[in-house]
Protein backbone atom coordinates (compact mmCIF):
# COMPACT_ATOMS: atom_id res chain seq x y z
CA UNK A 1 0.00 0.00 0.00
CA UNK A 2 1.48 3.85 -0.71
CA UNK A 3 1.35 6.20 1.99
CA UNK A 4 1.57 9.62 1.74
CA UNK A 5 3.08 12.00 4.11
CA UNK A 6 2.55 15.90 3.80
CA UNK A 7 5.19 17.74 5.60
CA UNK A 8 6.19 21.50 6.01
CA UNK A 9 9.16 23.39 6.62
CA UNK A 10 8.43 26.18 9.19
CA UNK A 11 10.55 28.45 11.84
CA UNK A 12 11.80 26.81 14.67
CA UNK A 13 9.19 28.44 17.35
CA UNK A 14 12.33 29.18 19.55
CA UNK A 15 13.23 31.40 16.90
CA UNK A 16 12.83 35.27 17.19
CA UNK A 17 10.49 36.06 13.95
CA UNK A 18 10.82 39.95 13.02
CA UNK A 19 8.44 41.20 10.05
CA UNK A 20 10.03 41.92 6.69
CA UNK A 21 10.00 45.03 4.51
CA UNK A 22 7.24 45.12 2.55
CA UNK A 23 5.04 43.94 5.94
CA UNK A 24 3.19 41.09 4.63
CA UNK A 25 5.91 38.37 5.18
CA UNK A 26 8.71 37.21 7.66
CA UNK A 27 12.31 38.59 7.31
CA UNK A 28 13.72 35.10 6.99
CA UNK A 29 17.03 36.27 7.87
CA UNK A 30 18.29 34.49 11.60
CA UNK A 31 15.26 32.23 10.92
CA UNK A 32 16.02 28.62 11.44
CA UNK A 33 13.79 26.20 9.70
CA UNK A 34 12.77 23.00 10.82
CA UNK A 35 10.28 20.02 9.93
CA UNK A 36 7.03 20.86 11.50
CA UNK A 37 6.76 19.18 14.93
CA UNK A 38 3.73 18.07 14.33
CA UNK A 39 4.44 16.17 10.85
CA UNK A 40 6.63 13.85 13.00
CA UNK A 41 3.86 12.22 14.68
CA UNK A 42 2.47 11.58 10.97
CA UNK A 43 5.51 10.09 9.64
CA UNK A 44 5.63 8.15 12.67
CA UNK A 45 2.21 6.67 12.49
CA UNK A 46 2.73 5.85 8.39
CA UNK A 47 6.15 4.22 9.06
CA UNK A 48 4.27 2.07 11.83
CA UNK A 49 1.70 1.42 9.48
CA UNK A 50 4.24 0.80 6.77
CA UNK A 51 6.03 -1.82 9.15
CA UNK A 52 2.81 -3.41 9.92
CA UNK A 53 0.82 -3.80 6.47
CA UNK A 54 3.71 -3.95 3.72
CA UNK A 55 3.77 -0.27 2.35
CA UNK A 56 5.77 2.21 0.84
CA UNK A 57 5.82 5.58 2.76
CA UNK A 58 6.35 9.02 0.22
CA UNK A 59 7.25 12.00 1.88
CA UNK A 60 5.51 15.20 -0.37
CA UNK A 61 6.03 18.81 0.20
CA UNK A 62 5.09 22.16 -1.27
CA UNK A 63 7.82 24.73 -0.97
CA UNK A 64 11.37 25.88 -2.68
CA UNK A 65 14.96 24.01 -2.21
CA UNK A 66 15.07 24.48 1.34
CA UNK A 67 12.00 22.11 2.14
CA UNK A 68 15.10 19.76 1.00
CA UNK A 69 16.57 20.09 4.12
CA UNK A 70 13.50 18.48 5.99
CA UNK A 71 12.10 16.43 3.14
CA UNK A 72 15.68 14.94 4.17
CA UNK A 73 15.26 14.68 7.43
CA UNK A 74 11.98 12.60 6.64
CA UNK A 75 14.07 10.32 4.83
CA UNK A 76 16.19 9.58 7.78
CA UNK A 77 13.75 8.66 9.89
CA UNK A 78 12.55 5.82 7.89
CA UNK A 79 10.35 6.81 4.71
CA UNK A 80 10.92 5.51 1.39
CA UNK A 81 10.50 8.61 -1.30
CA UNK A 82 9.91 12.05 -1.61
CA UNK A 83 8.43 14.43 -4.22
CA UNK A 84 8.89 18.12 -4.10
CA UNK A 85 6.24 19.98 -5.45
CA UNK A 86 8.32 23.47 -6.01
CA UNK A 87 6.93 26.90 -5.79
CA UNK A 88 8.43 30.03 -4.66
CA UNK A 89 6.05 32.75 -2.80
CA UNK A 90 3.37 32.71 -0.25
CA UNK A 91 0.41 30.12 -0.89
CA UNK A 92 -2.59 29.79 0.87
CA UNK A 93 -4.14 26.83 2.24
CA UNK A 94 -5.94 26.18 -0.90
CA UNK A 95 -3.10 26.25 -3.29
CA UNK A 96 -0.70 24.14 -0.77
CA UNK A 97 -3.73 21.56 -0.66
CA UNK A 98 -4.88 20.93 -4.72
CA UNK A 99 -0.89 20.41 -5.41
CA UNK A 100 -1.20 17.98 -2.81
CA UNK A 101 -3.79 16.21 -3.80
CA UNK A 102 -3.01 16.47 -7.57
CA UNK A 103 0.34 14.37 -6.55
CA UNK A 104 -1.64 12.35 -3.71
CA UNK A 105 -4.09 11.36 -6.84
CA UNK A 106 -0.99 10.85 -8.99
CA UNK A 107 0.99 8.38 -6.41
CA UNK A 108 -2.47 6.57 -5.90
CA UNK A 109 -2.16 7.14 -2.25
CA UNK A 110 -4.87 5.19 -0.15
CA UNK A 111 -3.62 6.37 3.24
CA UNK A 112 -2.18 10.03 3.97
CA UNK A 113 -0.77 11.32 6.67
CA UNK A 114 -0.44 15.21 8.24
CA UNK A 115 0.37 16.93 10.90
CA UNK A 116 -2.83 18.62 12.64
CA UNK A 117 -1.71 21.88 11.78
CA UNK A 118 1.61 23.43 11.13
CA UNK A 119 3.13 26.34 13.83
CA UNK A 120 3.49 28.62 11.05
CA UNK A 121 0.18 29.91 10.05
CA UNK A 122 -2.04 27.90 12.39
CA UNK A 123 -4.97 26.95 10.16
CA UNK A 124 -5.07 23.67 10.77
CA UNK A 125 -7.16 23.36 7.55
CA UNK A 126 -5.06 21.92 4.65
CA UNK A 127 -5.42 18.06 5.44
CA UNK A 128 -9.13 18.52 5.85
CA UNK A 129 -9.19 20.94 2.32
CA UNK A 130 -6.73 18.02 0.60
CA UNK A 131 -9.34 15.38 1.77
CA UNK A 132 -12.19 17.57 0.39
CA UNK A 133 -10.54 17.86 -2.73
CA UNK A 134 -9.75 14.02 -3.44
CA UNK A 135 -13.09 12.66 -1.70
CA UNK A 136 -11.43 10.91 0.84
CA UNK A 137 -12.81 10.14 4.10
CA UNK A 138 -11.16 11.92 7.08
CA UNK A 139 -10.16 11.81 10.27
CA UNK A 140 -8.59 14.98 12.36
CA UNK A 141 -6.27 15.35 15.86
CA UNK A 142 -6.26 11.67 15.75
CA UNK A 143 -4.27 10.69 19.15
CA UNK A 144 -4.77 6.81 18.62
CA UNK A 145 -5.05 4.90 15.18
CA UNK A 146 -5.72 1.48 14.09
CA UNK A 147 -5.65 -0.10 10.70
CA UNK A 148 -7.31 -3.71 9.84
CA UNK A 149 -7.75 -4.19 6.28
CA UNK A 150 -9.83 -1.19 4.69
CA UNK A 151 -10.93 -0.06 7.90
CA UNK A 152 -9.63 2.45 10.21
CA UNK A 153 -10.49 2.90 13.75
CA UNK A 154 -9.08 5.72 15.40
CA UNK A 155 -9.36 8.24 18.94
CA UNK A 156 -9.62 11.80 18.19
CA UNK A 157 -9.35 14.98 20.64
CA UNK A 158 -12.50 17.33 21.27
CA UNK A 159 -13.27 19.49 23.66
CA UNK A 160 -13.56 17.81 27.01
CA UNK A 161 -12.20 14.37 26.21
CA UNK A 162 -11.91 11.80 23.10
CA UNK A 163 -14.46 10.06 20.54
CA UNK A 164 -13.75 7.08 18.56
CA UNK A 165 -14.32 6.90 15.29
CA UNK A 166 -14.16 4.55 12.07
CA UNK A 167 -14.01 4.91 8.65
CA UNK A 168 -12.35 3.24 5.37
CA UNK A 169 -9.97 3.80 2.69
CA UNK A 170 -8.75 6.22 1.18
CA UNK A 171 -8.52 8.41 4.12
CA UNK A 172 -6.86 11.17 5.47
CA UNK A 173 -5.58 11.59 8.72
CA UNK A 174 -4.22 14.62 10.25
CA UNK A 175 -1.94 13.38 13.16
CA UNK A 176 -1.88 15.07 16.90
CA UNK A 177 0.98 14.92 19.61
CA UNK A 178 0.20 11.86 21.86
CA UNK A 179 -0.22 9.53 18.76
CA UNK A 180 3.41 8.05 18.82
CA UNK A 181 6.75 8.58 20.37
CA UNK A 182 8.40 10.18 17.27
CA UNK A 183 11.51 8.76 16.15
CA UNK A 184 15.06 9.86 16.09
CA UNK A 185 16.82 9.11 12.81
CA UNK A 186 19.22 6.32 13.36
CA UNK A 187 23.17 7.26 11.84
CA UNK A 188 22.34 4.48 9.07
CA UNK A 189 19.08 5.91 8.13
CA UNK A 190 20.84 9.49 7.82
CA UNK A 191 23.29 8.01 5.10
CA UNK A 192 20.74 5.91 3.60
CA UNK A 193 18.36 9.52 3.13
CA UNK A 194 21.95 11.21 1.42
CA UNK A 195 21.24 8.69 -1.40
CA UNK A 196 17.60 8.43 -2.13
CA UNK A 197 16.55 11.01 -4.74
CA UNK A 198 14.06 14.01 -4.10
CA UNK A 199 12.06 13.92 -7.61
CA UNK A 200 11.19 17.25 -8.09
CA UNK A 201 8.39 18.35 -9.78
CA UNK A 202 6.50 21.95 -10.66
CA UNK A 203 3.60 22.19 -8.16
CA UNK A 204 0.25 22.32 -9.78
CA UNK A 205 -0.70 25.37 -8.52
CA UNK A 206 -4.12 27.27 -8.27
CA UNK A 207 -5.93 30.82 -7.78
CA UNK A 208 -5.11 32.26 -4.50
CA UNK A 209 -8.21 32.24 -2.18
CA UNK A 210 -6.59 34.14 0.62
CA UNK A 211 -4.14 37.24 0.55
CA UNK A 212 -1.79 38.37 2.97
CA UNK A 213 -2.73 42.30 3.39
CA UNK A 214 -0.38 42.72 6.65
CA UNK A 215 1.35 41.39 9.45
CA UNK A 216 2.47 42.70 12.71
CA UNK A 217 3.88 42.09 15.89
CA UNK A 218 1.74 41.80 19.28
CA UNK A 219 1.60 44.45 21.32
CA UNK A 220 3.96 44.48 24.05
CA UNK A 221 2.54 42.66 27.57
CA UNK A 222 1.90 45.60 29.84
CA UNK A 223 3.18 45.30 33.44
CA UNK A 224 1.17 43.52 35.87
CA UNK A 225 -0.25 45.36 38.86
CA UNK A 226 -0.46 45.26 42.61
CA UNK A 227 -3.25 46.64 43.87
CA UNK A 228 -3.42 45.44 47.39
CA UNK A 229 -2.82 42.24 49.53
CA UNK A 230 -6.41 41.82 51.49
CA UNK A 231 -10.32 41.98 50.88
CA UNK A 232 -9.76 45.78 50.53
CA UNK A 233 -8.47 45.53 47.22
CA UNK A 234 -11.64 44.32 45.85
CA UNK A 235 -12.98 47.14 44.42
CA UNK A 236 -9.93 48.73 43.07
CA UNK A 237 -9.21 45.25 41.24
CA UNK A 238 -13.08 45.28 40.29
CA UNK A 239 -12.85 49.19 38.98
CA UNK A 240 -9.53 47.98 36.94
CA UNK A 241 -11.19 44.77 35.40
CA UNK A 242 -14.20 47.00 34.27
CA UNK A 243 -12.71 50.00 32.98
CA UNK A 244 -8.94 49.18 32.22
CA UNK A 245 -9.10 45.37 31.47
CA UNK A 246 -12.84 45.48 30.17
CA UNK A 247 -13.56 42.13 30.80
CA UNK A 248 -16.55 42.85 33.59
């Protein structure tokens, strides 16, 4: 069986992120890019899968040469191929997801794998739009998955606890930490990545949906405030939370 795994390149979140000139992107210079954390639990669960059914696991990703670096560190950890879809700019969540199903439909993919969101943008919306777009069934922040024949049974997160779910083939499955233990790549799987091939292709891509018209930085936390140490504090902390804090 092929499975696919989606993956993104993104900034570290312990890097410092300043806004770049023209104020609708990130200056990308001191920005260190890694695999999106959450992408390892799906490579995880599809090389478990892999392990347990007889697949091949492809690694795809949307992006310009430097989604090399982590389409290599994919690799490494265990999967079998990767395609680069390339495309310089911005996309939106539409665009990244029909090149990814165009090549999902292409590899004849039953079984694909995300990461529940990626800690660049937040969405959390392209494995659902992919899914959309090839009629696959789907299942979202799965934390517990199961595979027995054509059928999937799998835990996801809501609010206030888990449901369980099943559905069949193809699917999608976007993955959420607490699936798996990721990983690490083992120094024979990093040489073995240095000599598989990236196949590179031009991503198939779409109209923009979305646009970028600005970005900025939060405003700065303002400093906390004391405003007593008994009950007669109440109402000055009351006044503050209704005229400074508006929240009463």
């Amino acid at each position: 069986m092929k499975i696919a795994v989606c993956v993104s390149h993104v900034p570290d979140t312990a890097t410092k992120v300043n806004v770049g000139s023209d104020g609708k992107s990130i200056d990308p210079n001191g920005v260190t890019y890694v695999l999106n954390p959450y992408d390892e639990f799906a490579i995880e669960e599809a090389l478990k899968t892999k392990e347990a059914v007889e697949g091949e696991v492809v690694i795809l990703s949307v992006g310009g040469e430097n989604n090399k670096e982590t389409i290599r560190k994919s690799l490494a950890m265990g999967a079998d191929a990767a395609v680069l879809l390339k495309s310089e700019g911005e996309l939106d969540s539409f665009q990244v997801a029909r090149a990814l199903a165009d090549e999902i439909k292409n590899q004849n993919a039953q079984l694909v794998f995300f990461g529940k969101q990626s800690v660049d943008y937040d969405n959390q919306i392209v494995g659902q739009l992919t899914a959309g777009i090839l009629d696959y069934n789907c299942i979202s922040v799965a934390v517990d998955f199961k595979l027995d024949g054509d059928k999937i049974i799998a835990e996801r997160e809501i609010e206030g606890g888990r449901e369980v779910v099943e559905t069949t083939l193809p699917a999608v499955v976007t993955a959420q930490k607490g699936l798996n233990q990721p990983r690490y790549a083992s120094l024979k799987g990093i040489m073995a990545a240095k000599r598989k091939t990236i196949e590179e292709k031009d991503a198939q891509i779409g109209e923009s949906m979305v646009s970028i018209i600005g970005m900025q930085k939060p405003a700065p936390k303002q400093p906390g405030k004391i405003v007593g140490e008994d009950a007669s504090a109440a109402p000055e902390l009351a006044r503050l939370l209704r005229e400074e804090a508006k929240i009463i």
